[in-house]
PDB file of N, CA and C in Angstrom:
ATOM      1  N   UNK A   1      64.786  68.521 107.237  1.00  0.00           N
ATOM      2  CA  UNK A   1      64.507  69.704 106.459  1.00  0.00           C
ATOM      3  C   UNK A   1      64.341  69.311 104.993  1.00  0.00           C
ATOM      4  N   UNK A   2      63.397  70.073 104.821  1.00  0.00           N
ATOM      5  CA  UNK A   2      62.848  69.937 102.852  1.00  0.00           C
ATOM      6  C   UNK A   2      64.438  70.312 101.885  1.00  0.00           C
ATOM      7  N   UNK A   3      64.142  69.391 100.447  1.00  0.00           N
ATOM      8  CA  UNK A   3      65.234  69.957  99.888  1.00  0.00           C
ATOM      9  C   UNK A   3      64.248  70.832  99.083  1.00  0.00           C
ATOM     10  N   UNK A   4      63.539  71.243  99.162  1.00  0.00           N
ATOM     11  CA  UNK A   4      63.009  71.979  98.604  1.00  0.00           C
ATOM     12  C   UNK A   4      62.457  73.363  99.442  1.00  0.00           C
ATOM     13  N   UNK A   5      63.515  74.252  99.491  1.00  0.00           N
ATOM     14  CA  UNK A   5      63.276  75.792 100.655  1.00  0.00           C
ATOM     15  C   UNK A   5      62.211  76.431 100.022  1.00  0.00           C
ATOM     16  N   UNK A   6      61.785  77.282 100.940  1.00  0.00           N
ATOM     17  CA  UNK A   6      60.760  78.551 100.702  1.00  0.00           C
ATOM     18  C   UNK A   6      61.228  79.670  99.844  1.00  0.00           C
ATOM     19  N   UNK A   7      62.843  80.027 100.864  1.00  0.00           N
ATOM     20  CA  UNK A   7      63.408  80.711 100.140  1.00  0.00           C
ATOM     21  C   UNK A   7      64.995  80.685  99.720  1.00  0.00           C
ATOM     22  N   UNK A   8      65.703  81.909  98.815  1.00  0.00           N
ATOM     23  CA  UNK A   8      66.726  81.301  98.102  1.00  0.00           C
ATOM     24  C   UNK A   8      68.144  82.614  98.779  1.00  0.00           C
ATOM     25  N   UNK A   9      68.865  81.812  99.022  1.00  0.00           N
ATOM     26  CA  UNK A   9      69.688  83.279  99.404  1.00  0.00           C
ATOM     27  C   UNK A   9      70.454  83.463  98.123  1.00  0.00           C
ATOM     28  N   UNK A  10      70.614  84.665  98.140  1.00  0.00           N
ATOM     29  CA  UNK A  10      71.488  85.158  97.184  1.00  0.00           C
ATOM     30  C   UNK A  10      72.241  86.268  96.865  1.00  0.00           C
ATOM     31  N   UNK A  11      72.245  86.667  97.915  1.00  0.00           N
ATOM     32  CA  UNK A  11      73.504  88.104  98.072  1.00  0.00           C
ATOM     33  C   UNK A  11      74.252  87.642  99.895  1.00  0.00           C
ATOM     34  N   UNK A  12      74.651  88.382 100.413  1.00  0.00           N
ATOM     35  CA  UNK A  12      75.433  87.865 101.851  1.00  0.00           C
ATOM     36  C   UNK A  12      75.652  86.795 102.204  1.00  0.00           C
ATOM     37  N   UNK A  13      76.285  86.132 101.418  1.00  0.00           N
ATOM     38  CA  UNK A  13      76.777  84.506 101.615  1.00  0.00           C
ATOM     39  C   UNK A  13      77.688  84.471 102.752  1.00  0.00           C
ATOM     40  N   UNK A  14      78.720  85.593 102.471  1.00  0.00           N
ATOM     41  CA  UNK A  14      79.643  85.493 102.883  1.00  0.00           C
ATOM     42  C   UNK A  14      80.242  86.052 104.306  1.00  0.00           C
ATOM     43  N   UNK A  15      78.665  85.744 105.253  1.00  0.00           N
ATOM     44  CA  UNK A  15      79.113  86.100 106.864  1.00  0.00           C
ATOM     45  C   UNK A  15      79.077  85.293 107.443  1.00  0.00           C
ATOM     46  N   UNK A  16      79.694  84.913 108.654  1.00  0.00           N
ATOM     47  CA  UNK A  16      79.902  83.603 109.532  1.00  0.00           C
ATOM     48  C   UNK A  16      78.989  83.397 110.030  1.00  0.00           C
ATOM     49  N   UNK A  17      79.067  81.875 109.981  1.00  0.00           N
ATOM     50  CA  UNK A  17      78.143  80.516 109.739  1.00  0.00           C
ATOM     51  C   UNK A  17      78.336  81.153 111.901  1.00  0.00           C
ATOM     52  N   UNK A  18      76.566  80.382 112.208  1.00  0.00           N
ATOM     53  CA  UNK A  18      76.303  80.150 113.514  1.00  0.00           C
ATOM     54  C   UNK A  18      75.234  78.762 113.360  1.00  0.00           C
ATOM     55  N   UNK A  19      75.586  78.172 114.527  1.00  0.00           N
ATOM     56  CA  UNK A  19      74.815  77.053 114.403  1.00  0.00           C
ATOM     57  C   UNK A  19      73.405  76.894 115.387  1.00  0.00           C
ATOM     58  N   UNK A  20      72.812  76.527 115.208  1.00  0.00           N
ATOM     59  CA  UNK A  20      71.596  76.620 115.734  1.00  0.00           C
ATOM     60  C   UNK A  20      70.720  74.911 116.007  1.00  0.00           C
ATOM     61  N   UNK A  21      69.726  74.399 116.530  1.00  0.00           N
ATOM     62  CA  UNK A  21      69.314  73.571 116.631  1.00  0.00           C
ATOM     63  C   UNK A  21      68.083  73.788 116.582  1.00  0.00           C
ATOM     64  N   UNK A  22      67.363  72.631 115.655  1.00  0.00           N
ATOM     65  CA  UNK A  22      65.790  73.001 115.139  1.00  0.00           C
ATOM     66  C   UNK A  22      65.562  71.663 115.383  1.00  0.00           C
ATOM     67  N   UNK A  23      64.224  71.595 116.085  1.00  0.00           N
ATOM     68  CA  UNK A  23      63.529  69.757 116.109  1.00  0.00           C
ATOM     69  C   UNK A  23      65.196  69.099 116.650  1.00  0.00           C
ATOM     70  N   UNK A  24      66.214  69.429 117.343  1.00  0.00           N
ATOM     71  CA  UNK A  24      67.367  68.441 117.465  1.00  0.00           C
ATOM     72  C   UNK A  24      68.158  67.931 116.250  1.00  0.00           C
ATOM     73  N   UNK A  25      68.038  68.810 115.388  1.00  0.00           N
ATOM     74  CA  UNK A  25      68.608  68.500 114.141  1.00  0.00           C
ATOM     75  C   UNK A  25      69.665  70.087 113.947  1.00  0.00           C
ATOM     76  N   UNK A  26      71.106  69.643 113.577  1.00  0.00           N
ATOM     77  CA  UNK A  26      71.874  70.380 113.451  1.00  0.00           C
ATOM     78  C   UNK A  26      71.865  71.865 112.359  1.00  0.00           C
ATOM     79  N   UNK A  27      71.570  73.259 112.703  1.00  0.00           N
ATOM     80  CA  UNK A  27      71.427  73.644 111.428  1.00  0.00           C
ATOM     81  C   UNK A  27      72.072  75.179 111.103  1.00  0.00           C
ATOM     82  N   UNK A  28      72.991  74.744 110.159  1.00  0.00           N
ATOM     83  CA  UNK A  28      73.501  76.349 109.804  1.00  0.00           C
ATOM     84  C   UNK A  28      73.160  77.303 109.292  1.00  0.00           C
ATOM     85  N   UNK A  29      72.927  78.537 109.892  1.00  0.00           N
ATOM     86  CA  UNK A  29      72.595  80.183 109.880  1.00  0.00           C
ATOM     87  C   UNK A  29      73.727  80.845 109.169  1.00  0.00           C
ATOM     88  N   UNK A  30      73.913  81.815 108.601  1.00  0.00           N
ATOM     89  CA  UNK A  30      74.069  83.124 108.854  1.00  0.00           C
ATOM     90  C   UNK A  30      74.054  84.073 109.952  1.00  0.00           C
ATOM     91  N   UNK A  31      74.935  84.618 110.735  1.00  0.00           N
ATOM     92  CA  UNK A  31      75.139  86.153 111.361  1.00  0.00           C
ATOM     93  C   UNK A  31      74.332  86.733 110.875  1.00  0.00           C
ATOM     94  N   UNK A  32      73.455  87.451 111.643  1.00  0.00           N
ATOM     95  CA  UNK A  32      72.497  88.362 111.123  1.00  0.00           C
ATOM     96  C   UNK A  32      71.149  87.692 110.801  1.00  0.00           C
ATOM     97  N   UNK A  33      71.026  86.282 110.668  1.00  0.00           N
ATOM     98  CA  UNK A  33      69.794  85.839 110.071  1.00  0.00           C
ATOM     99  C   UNK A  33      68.671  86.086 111.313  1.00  0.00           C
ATOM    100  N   UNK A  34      67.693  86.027 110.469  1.00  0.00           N
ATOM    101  CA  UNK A  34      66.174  85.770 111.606  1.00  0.00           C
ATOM    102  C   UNK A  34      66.367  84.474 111.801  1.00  0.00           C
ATOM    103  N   UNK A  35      65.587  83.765 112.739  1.00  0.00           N
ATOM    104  CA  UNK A  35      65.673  82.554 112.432  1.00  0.00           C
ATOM    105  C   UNK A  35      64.400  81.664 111.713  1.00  0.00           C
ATOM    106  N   UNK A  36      63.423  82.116 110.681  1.00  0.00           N
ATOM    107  CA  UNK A  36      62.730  82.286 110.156  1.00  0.00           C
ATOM    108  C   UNK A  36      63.574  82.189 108.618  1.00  0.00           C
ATOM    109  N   UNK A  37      64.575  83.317 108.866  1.00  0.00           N
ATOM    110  CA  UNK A  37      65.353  82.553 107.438  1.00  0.00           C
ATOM    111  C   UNK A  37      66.257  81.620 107.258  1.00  0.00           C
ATOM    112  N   UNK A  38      66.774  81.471 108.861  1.00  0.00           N
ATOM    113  CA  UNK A  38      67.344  80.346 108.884  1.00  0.00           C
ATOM    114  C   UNK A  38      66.880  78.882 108.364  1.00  0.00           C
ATOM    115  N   UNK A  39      65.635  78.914 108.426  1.00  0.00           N
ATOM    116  CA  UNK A  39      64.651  77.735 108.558  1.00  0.00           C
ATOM    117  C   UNK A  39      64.486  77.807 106.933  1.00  0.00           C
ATOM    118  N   UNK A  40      63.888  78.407 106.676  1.00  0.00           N
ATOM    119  CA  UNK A  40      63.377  78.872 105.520  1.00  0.00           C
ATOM    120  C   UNK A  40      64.228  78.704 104.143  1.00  0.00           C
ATOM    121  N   UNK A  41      65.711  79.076 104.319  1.00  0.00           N
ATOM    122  CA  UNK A  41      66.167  78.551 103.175  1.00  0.00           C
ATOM    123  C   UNK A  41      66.716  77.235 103.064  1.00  0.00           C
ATOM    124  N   UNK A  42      66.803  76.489 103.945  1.00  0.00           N
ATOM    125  CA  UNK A  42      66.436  75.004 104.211  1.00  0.00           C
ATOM    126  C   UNK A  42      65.338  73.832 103.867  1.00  0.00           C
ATOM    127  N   UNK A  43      64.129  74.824 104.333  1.00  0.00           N
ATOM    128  CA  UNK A  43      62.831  74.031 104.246  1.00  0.00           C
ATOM    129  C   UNK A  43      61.792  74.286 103.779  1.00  0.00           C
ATOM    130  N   UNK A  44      60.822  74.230 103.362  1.00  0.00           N
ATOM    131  CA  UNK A  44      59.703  74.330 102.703  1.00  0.00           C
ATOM    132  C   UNK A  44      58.625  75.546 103.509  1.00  0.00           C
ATOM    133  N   UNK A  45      58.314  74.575 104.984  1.00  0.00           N
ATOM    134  CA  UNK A  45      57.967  75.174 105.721  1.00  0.00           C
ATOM    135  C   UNK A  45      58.412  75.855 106.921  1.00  0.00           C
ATOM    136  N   UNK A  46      58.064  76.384 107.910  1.00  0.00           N
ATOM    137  CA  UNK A  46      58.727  76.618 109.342  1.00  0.00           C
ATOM    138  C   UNK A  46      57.870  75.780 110.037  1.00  0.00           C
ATOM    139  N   UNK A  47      56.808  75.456 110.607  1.00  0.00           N
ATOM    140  CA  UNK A  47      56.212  74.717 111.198  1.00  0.00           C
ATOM    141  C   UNK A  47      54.854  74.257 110.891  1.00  0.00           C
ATOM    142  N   UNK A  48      53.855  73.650 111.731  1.00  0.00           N
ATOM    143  CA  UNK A  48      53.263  73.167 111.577  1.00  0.00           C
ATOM    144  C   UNK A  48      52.120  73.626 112.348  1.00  0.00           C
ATOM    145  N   UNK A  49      51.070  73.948 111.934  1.00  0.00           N
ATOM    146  CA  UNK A  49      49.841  74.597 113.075  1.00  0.00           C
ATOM    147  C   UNK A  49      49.322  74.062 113.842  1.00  0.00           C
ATOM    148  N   UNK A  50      49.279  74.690 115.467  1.00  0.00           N
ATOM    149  CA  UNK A  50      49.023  73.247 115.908  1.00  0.00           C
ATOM    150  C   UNK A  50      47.594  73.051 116.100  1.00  0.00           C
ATOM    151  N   UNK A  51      46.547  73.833 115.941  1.00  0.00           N
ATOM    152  CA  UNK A  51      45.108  73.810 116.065  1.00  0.00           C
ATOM    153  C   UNK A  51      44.984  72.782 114.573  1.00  0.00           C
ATOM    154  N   UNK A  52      45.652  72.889 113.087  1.00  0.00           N
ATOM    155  CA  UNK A  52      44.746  72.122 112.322  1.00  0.00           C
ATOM    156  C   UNK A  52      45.951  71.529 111.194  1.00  0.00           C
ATOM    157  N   UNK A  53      47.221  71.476 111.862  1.00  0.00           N
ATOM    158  CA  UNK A  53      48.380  70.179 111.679  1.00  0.00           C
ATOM    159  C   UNK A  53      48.951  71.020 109.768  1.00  0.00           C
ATOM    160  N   UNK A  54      48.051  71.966 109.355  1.00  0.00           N
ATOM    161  CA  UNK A  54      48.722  72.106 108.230  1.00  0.00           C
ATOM    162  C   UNK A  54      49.913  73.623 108.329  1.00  0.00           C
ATOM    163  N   UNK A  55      50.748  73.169 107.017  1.00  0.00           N
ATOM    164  CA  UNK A  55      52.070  73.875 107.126  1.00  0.00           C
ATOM    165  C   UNK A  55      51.902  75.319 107.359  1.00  0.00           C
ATOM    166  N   UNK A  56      53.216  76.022 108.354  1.00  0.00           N
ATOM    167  CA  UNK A  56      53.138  77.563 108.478  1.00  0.00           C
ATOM    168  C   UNK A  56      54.313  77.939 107.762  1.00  0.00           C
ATOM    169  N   UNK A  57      55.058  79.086 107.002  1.00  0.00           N
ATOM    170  CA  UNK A  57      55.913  79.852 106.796  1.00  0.00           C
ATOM    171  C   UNK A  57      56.281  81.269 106.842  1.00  0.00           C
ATOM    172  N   UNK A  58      55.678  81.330 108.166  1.00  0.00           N
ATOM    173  CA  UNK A  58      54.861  82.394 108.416  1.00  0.00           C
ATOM    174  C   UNK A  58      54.456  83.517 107.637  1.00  0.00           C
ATOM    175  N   UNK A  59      53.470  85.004 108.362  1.00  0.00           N
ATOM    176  CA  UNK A  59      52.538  85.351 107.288  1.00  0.00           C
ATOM    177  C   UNK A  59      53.201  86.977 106.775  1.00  0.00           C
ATOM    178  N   UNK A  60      53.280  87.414 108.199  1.00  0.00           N
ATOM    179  CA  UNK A  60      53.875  89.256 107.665  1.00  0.00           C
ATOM    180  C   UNK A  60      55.585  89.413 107.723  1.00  0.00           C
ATOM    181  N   UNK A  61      55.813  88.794 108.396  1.00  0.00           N
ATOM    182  CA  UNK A  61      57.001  88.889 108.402  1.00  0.00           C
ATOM    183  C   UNK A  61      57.986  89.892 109.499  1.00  0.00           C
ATOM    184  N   UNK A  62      56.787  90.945 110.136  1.00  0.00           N
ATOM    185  CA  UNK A  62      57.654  91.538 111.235  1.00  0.00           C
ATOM    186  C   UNK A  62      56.697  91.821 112.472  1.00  0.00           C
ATOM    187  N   UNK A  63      56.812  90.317 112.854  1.00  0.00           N
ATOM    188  CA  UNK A  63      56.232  90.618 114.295  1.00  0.00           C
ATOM    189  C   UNK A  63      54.990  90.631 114.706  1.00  0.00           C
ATOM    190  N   UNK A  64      53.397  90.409 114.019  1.00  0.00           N
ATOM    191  CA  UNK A  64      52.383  91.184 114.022  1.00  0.00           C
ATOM    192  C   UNK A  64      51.385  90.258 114.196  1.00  0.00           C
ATOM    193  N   UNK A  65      51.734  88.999 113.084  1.00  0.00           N
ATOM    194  CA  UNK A  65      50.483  88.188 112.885  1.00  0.00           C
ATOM    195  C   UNK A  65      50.522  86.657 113.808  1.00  0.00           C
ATOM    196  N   UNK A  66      51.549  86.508 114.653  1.00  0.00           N
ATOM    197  CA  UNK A  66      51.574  85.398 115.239  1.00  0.00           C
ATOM    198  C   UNK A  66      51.624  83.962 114.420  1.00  0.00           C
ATOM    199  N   UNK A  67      51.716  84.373 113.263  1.00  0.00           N
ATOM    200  CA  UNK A  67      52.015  82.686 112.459  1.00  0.00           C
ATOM    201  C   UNK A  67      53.253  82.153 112.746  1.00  0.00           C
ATOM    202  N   UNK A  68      54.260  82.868 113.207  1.00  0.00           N
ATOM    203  CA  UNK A  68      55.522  82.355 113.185  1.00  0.00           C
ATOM    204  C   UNK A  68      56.692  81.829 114.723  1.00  0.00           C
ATOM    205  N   UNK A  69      55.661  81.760 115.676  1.00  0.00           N
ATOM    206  CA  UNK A  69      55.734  81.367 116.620  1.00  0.00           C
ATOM    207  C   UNK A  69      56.890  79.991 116.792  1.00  0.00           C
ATOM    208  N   UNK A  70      57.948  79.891 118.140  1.00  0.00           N
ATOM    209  CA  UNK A  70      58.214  78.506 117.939  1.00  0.00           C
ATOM    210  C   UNK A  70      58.887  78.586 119.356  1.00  0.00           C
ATOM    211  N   UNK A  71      59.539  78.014 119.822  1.00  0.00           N
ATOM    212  CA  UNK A  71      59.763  77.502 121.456  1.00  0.00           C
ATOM    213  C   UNK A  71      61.471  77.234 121.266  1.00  0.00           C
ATOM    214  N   UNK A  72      61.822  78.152 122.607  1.00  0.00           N
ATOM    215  CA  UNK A  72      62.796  77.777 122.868  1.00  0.00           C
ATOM    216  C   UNK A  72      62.962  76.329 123.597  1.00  0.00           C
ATOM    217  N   UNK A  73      64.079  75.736 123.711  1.00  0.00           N
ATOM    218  CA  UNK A  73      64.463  74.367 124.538  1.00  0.00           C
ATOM    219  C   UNK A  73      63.703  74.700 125.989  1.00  0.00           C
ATOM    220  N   UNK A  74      63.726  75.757 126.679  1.00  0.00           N
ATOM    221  CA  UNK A  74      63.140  75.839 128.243  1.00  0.00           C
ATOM    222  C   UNK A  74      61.853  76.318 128.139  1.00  0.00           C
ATOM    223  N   UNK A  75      61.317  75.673 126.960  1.00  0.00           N
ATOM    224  CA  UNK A  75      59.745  75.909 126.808  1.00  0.00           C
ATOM    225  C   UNK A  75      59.588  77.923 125.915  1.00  0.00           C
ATOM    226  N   UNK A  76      59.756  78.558 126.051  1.00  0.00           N
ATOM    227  CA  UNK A  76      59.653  80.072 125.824  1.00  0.00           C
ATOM    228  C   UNK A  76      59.867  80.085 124.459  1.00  0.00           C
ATOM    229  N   UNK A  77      58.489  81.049 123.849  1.00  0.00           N
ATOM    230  CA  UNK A  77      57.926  81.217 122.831  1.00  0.00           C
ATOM    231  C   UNK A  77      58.890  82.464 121.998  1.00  0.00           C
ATOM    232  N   UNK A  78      59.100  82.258 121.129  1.00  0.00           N
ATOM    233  CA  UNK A  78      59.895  83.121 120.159  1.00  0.00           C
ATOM    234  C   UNK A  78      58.996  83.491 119.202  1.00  0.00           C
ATOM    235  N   UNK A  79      59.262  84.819 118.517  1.00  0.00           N
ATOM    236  CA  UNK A  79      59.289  84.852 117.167  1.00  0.00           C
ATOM    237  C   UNK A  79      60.221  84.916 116.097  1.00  0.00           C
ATOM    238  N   UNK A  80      59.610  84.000 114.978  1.00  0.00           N
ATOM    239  CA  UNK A  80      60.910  83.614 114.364  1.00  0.00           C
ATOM    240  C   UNK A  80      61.411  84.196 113.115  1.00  0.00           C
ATOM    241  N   UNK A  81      60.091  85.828 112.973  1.00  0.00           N
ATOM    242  CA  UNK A  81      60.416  86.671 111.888  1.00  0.00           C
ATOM    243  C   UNK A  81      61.292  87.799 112.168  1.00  0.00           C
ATOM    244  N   UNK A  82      61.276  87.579 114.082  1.00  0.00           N
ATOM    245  CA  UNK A  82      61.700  89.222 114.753  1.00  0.00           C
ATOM    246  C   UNK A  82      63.490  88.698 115.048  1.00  0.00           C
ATOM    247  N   UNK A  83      63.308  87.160 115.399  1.00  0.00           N
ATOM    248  CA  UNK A  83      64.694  86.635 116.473  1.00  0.00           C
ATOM    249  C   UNK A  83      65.923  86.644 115.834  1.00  0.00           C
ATOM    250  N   UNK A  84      67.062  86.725 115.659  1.00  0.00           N
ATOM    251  CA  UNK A  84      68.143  87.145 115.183  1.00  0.00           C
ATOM    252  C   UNK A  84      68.613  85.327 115.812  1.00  0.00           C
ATOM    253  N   UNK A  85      69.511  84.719 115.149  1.00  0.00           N
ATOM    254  CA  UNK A  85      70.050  83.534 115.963  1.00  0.00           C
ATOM    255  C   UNK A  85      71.229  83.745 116.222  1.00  0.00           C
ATOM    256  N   UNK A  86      71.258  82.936 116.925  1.00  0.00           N
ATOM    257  CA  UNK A  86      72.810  83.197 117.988  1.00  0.00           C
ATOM    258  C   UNK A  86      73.334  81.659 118.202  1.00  0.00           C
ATOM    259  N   UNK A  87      74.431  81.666 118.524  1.00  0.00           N
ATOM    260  CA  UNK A  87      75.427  80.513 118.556  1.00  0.00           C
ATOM    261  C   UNK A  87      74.500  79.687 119.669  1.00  0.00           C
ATOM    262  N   UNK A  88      74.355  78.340 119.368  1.00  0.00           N
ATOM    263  CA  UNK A  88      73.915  77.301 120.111  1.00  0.00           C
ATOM    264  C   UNK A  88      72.075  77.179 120.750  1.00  0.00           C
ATOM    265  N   UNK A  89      71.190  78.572 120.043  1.00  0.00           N
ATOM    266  CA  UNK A  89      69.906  78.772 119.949  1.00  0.00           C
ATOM    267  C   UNK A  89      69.300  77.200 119.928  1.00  0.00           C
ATOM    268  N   UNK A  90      68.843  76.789 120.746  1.00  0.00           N
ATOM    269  CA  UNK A  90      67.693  75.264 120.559  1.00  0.00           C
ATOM    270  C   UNK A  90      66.457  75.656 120.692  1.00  0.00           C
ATOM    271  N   UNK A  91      65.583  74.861 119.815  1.00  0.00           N
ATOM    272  CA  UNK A  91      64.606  75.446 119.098  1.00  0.00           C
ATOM    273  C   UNK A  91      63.338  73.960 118.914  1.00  0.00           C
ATOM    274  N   UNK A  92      62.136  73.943 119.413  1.00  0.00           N
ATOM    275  CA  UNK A  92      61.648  73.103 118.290  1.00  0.00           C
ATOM    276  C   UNK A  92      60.714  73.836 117.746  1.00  0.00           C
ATOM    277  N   UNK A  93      59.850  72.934 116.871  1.00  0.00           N
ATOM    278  CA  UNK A  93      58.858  73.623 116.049  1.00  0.00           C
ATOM    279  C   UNK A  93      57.492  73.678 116.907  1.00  0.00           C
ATOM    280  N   UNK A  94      57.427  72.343 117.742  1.00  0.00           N
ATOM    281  CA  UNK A  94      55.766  72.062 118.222  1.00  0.00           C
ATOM    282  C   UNK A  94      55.870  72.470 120.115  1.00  0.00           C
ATOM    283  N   UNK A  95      54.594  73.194 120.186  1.00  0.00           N
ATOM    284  CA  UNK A  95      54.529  73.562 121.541  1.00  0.00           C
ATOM    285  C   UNK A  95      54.834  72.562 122.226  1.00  0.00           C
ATOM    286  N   UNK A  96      55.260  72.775 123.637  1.00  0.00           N
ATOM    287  CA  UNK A  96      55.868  71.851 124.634  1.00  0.00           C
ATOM    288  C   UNK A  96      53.766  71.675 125.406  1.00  0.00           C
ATOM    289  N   UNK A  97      53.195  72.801 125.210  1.00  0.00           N
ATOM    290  CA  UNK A  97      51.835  72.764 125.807  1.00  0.00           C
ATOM    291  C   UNK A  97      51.171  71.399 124.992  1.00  0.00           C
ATOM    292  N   UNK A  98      51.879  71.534 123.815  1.00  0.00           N
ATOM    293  CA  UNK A  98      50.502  70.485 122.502  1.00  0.00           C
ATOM    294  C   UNK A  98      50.965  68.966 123.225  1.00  0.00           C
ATOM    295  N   UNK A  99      52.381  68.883 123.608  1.00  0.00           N
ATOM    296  CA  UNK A  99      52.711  67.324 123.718  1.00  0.00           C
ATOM    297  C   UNK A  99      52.144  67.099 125.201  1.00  0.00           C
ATOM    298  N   UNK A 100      52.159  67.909 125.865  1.00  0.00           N
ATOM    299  CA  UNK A 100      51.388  67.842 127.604  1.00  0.00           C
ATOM    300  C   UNK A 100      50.064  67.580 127.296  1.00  0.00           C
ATOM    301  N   UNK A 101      49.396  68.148 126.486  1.00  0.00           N
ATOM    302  CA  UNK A 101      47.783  67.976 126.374  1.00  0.00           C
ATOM    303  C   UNK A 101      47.408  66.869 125.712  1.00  0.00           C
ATOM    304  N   UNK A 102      48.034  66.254 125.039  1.00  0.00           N
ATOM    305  CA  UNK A 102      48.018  64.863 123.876  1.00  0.00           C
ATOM    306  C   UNK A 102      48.102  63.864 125.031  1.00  0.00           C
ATOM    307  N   UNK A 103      49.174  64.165 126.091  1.00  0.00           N
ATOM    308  CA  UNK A 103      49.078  62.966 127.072  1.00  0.00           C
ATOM    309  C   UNK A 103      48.235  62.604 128.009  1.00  0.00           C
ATOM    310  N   UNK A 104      47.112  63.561 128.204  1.00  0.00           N
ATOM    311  CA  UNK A 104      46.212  63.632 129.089  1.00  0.00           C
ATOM    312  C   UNK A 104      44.996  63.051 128.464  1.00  0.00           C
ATOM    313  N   UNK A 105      45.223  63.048 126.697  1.00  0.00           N
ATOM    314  CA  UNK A 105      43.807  62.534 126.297  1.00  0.00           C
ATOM    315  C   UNK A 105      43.679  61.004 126.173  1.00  0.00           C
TER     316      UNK A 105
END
């Protein structure tokens, strides 16, 4: 994760920490967070597009525009402006479809 976030928290510090897993990398939430802000006040970006490899953070913010897409561990597509995180959520950024199709070429 970027040391340089998207965004900055600065009021509700003070609700219990849930942990979450992004790319297999350990990462602490907020109760209550999307996981969009989870990401977000961490990192620069949320992911990466996979049609043309440049950065997403996603675009509307509730649900609408599909920029913010990301995969649970058993493959299943989230959104990560709508999803609330929850204790032990695994997560990566890149479709499980993009790494199947890369191996075929």
């Amino acid at each position: 994760m970027a040391s340089d976030p998207q965004l900055r928290r600065i009021e509700e510090t003070d609700r219990p920490q849930v942990e979450i897993t992004v790319d297999g990398l350990a990462l602490e939430a907020l109760a209550g967070d999307t996981v969009l802000t989870a990401i977000l006040v961490r990192a620069r970006r949320l992911r990466d597009n996979e049609f043309d490899g440049k950065p997403r953070a996603g675009f509307c913010l509730m649900g609408a525009c599909q920029e913010c897409w990301l995969w649970r561990a058993d493959g299943r597509r989230l959104r990560a402006c709508t999803t609330l995180v929850e204790p032990g959520l695994a997560l990566t950024t890149h479709s499980p479809l993009a790494a199947w199709q890369h191996k075929g070429s």
